[in-house]
Protein backbone atom coordinates (compact mmCIF):
# COMPACT_ATOMS: atom_id res chain seq x y z
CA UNK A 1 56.47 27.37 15.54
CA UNK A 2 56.92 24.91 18.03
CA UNK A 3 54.78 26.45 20.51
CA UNK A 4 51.75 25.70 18.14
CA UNK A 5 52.12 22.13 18.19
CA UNK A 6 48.40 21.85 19.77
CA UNK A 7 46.78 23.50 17.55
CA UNK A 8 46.18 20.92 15.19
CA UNK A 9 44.86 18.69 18.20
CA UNK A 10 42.51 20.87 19.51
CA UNK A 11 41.32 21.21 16.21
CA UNK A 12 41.14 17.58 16.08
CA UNK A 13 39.23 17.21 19.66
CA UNK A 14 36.66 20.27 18.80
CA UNK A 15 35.05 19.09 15.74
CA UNK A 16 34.64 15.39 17.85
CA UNK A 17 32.65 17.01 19.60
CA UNK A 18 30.60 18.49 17.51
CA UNK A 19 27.11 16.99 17.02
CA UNK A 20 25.09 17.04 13.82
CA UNK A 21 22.21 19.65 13.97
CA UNK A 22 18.73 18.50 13.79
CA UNK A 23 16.47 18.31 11.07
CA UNK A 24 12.51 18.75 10.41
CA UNK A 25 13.57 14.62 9.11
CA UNK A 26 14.73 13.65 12.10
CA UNK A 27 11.52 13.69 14.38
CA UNK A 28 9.46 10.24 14.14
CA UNK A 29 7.05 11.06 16.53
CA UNK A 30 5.07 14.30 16.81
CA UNK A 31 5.90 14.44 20.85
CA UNK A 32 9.29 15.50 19.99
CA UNK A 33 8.54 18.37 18.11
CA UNK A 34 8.59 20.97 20.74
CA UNK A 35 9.76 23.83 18.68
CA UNK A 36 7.75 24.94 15.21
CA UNK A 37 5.89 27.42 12.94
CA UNK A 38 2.73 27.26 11.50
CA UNK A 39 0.28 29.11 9.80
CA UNK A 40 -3.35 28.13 8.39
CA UNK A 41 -6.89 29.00 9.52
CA UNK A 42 -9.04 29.18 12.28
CA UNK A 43 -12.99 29.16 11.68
CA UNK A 44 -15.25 29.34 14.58
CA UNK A 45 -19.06 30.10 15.55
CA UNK A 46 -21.24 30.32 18.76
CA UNK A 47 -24.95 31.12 18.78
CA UNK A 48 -24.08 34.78 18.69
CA UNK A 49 -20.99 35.21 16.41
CA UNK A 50 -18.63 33.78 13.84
CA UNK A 51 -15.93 34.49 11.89
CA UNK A 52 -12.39 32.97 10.65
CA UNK A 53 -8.75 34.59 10.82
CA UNK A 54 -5.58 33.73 9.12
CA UNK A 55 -2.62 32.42 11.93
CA UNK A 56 1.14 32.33 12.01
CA UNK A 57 1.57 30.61 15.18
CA UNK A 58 5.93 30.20 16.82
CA UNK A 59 5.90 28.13 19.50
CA UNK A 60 8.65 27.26 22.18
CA UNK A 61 8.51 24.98 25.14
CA UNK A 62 7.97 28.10 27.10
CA UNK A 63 6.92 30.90 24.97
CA UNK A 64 3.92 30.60 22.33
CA UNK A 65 3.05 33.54 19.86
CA UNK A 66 0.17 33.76 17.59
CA UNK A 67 -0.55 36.22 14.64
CA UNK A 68 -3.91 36.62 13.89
CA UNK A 69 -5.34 38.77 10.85
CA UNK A 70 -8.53 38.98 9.30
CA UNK A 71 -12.45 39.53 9.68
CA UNK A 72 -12.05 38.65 13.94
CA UNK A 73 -13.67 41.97 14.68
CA UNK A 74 -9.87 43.30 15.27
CA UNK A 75 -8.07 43.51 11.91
CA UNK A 76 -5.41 41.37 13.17
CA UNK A 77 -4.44 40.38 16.70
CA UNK A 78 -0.67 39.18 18.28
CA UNK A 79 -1.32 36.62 21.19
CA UNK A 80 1.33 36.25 23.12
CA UNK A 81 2.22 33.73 26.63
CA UNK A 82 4.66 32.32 28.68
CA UNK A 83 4.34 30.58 32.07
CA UNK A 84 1.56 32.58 33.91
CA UNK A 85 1.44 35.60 31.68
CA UNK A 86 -0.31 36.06 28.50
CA UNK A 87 -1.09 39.52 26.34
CA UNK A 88 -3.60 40.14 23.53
CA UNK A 89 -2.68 43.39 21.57
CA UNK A 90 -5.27 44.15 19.06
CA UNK A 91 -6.57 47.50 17.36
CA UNK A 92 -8.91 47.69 19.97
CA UNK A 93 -6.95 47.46 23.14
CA UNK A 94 -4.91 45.25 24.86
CA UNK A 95 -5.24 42.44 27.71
CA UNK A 96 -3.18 40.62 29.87
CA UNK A 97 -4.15 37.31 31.69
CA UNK A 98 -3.21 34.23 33.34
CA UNK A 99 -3.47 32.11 30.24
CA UNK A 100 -3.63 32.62 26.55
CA UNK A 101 -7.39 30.99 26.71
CA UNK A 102 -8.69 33.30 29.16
CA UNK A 103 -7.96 35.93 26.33
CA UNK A 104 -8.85 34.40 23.29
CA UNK A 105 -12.10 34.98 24.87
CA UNK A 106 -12.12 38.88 23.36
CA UNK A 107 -10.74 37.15 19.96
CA UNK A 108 -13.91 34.00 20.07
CA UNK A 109 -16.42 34.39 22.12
CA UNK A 110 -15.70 31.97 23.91
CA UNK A 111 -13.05 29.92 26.00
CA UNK A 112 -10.16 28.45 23.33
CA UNK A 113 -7.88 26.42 25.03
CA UNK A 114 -4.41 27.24 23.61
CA UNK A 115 -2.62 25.29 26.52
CA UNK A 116 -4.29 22.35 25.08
CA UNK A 117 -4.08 23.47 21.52
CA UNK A 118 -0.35 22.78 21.30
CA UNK A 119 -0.43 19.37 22.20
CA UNK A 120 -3.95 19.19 19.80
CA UNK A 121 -2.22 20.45 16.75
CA UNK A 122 0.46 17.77 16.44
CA UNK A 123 -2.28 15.21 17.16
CA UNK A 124 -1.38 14.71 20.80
CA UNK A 125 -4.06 14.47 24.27
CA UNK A 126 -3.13 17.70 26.10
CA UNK A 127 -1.40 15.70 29.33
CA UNK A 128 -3.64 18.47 31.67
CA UNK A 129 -6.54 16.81 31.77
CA UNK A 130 -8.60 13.47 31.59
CA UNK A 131 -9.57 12.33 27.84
CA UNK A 132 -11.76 9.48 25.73
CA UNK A 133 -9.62 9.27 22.46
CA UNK A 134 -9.67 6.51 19.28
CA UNK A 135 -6.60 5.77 17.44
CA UNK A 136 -6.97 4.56 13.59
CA UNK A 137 -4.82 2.04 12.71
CA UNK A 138 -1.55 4.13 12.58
CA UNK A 139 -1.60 4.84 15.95
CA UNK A 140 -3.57 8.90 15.07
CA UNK A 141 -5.81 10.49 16.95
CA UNK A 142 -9.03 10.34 15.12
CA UNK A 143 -11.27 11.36 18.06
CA UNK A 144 -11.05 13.12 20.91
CA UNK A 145 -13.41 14.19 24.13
CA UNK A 146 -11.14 16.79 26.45
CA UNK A 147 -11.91 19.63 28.41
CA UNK A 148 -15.71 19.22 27.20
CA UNK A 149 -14.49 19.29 23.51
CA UNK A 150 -15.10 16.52 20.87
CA UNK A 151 -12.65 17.07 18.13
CA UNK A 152 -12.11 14.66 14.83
CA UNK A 153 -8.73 14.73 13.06
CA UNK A 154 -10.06 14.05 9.85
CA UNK A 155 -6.83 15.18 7.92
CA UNK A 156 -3.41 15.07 8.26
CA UNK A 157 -0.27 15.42 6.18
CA UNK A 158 2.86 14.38 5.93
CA UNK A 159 5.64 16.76 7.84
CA UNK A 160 9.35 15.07 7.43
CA UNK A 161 8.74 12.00 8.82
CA UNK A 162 6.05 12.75 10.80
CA UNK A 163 2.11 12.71 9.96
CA UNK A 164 0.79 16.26 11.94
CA UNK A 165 -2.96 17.00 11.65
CA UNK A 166 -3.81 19.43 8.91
CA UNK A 167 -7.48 20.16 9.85
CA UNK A 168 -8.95 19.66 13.23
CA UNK A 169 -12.96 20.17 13.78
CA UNK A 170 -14.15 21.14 17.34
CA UNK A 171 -17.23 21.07 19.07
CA UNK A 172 -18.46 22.13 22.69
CA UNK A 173 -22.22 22.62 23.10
CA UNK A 174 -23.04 25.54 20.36
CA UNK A 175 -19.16 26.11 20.24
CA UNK A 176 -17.40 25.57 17.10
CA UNK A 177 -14.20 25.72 16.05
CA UNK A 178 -11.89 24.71 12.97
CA UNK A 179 -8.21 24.65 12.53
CA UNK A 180 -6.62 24.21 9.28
CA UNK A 181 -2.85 23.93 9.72
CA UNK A 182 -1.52 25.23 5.74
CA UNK A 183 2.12 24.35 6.92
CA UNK A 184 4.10 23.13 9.65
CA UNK A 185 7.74 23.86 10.38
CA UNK A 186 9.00 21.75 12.93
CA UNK A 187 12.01 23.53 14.17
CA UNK A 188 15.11 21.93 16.20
């Protein structure tokens, strides 16, 4: 028994070292949330086309995965990227790209900037490129002019402590697009 002596102080120096997981409550500001789930609706119509899909988007810092199902012209659709690979699997085939915008293409019609999107759906200017935006009085995005797209953030909700956009309108030229964000998940 006396060769267990430091057990009990190991014990003692482990669980000081432990640190208390993080919750959806502890994010204040919707840059830190760099991890999360999400599903809700995306709506969108050019001069030839329209339609809307159902999402349940997981996103990483380095890996991004979107579920798409619904009237898109596919059934449903599984987006997929990391760094300098992307791959759309749908009924109808499947594509690999650069970028997960180059193949929403097949999904829209036209060029959807997902890169841009993630920073977009907490409310954030995409740090890529240059960008006209107005702040209301809480300090959220209520406008925004990027990548020749005007978007309003005319709702948001509550998320924790955080206020995330819960419906985001976009225009560029006869491009339209809307994202309704049902629920968010910020994840640790």
């Amino acid at each position: 028994m006396t060769r267990l002596w430091w057990l009990p102080l190991l014990a003692l120096l482990l669980s000081a070292c432990q640190t208390r997981p993080v919750t959806t409550t502890d994010f204040t500001r919707p840059e830190q949330i760099q991890r999360w789930e999400m599903n809700g609706k995306l709506g969108y119509r050019t001069p030839q086309d329209g339609g809307s899909a159902t999402f349940d988007w997981d996103q990483t810092p380095r890996h991004g995965a979107i579920h798409f199902s619904g009237p898109l012209g596919f059934g449903s659709a599984e987006l997929t990227w990391r760094p300098g690979s992307a791959r759309l699997e749908t009924g109808k085939g499947e594509w690999r790209a650069r970028s997960p915008g180059e193949l929403a293409w097949h999904l829209t019609g036209f060029w959807l900037p997902v890169s841009a999107l993630e920073y977009w759906s907490r409310g954030l200017v995409w740090p890529g490129a240059p960008a006209q935006a107005e702040e209301d009085d809480s300090g959220r995005l209520v406008r925004l002019r990027q990548l020749g797209w005007n978007l309003e953030f005319d709702r948001y909700q509550a998320v924790g402590q955080v206020t995330l956009p819960h419906r985001i309108k976009a225009r560029q030229d006869d491009n339209h697009f809307t994202l309704l964000i049902r629920e968010w998940r910020p994840l640790p």
